[in-house]
Structure formats: structure tokens, C-alpha cells
Protein backbone atom coordinates (compact mmCIF):
# COMPACT_ATOMS: atom_id res chain seq x y z
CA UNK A 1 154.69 217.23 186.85
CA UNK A 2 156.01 220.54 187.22
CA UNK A 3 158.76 221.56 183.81
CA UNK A 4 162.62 221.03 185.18
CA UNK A 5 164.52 224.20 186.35
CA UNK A 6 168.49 224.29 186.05
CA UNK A 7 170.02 227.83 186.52
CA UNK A 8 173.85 228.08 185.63
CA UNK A 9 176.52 230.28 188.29
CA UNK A 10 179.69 230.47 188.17
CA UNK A 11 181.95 229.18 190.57
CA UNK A 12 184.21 231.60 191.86
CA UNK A 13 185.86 229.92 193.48
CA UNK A 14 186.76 227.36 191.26
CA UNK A 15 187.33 229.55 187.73
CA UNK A 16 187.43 226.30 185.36
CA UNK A 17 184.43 224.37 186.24
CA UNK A 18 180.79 226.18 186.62
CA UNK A 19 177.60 224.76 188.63
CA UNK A 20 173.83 224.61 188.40
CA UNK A 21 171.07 225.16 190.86
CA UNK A 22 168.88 222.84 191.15
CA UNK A 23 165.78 224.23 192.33
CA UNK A 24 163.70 221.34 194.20
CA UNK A 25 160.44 223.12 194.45
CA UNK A 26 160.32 223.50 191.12
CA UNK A 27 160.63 219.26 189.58
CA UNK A 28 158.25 218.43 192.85
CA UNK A 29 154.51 218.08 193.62
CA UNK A 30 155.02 219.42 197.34
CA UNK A 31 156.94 221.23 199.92
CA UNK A 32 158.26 217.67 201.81
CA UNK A 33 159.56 215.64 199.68
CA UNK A 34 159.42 211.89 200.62
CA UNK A 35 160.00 209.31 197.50
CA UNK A 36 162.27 207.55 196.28
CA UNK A 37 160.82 208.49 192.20
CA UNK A 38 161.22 212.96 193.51
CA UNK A 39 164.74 212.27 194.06
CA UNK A 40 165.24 210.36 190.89
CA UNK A 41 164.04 213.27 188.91
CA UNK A 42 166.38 215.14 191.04
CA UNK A 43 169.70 212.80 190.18
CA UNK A 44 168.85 212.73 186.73
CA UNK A 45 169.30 216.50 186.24
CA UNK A 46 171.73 215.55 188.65
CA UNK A 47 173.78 213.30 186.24
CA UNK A 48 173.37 215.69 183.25
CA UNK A 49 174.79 218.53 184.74
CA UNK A 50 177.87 216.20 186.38
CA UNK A 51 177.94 214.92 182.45
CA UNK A 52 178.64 218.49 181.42
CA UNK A 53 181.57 218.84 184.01
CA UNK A 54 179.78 221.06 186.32
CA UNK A 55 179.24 221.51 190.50
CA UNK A 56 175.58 220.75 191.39
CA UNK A 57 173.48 223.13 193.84
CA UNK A 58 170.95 221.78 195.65
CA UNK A 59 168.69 224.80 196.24
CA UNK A 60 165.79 223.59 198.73
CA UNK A 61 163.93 227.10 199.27
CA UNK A 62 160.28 226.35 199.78
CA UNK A 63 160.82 222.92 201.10
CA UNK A 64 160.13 221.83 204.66
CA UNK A 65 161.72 218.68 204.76
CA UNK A 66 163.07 215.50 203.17
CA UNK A 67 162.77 211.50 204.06
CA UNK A 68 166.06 209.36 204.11
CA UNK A 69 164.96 207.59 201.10
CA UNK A 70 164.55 211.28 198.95
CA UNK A 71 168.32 211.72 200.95
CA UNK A 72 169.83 208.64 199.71
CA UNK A 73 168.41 209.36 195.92
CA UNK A 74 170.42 212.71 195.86
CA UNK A 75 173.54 212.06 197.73
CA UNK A 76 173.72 208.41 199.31
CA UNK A 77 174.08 207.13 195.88
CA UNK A 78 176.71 210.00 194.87
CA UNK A 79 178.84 208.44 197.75
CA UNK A 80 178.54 205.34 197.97
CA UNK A 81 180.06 205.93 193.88
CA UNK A 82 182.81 208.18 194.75
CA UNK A 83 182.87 208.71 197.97
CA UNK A 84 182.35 211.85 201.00
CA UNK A 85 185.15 213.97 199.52
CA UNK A 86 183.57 213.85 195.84
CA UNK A 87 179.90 214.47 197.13
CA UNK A 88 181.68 217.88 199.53
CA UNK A 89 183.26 218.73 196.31
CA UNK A 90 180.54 218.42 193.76
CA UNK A 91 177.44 219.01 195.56
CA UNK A 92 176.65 222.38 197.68
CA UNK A 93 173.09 223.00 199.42
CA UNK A 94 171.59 226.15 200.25
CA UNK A 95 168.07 227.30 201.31
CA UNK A 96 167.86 223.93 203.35
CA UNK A 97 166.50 224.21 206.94
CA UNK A 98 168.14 222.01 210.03
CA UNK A 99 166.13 218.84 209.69
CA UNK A 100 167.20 218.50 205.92
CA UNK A 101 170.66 219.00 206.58
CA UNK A 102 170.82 216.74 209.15
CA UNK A 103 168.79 214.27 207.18
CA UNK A 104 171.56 215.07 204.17
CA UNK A 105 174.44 214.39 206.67
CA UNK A 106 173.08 211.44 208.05
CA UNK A 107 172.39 209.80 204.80
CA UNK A 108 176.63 210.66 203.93
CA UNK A 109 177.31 209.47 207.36
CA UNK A 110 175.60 206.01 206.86
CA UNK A 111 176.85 205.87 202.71
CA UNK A 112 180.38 206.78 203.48
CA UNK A 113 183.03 204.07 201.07
């Protein structure tokens, strides 16, 4: 298993509250990322940075694409919790191509409270 990598940024636009990037390449095996246990390791780090009162950043450089169950494990769960407005709020993505966004989206779509 390839060693966890958080980086801390600053929010700018938010001066009181600070995120981490989550880099997904890094705490996975492969460049598509299909089970349920990858996106586990990805909510725990998850949970420890929302534990330290920080904005998550899903960075997905490197990886070609996602299955609805990796989805649900990263942000069905988050909604389902707290709902779409939380998730928009607390969770960014960049470096993700079309399919995974749409994949992301659809898993919030089908989640929402």
C-alpha cells in the first residue's frame, strides 16, 4: 500500500478554515479506482482532516476513472450525513476528468437528504 499524502492550502477564500489535498494516486494501487476498501482509505483521511476543521480536496491527477461504489465511499456517504450543500461546501475536486465528475455528481444526485 502506497504511504498516505495530505498537503495543507489555504483557503482564500474562506480566511478561518484551511483545506487539504488529498492526492488519490498516491493511497491507491492503480490509475481507476473501483472498490469500495480505495475509497475507505480515502474517507478516513477524509474524516481526519474534517476532525481538524478543515475543507477537503479531492485531487484526482493521474487517475482515469472511478466506479459508483469508490463515488459513494467519498461523497455519497458525506451526503447522505449532511447533505448536498455540506458536501459543495466541504469538498472541492480538481484534476478529475469528465467521466469522474459525472460519476461524482451522479453519486450526489442519487444520495441527496
Amino acid at each position: 500500500m502506497v504511504k498516505p499524502v495530505i498537503e495543507s492550502r489555504h483557503d482564500s477564500h474562506n480566511t478561518t478554515r484551511s483545506f487539504e489535498i488529498i492526492k488519490i494516486r498516491n493511497n491507491v494501487d492503480t490509475d481507476f479506482v473501483g472498490s469500495r476498501y480505495a475509497g475507505e482509505i480515502i474517507r478516513n483521511l477524509m474524516d481526519k482532516t474534517f476532525k481538524e476543521k478543515k475543507k477537503v480536496i479531492l485531487d484526482f491527477k493521474g487517475i482515469s476513472g472511478i466506479t459508483q461504489s469508490f463515488g459513494d465511499e467519498i461523497v455519497g456517504i458525506y451526503t447522505r450525513e449532511f447533505g448536498t450543500n455540506w458536501v459543495k461546501e466541504n469538498i472541492k475536486v480538481k484534476n478529475a476528468n469528465e467521466k469522474i465528475r459525472k460519476i461524482l455528481n451522479w453519486v450526489v444526485g442519487y444520495s441527496k437528504k
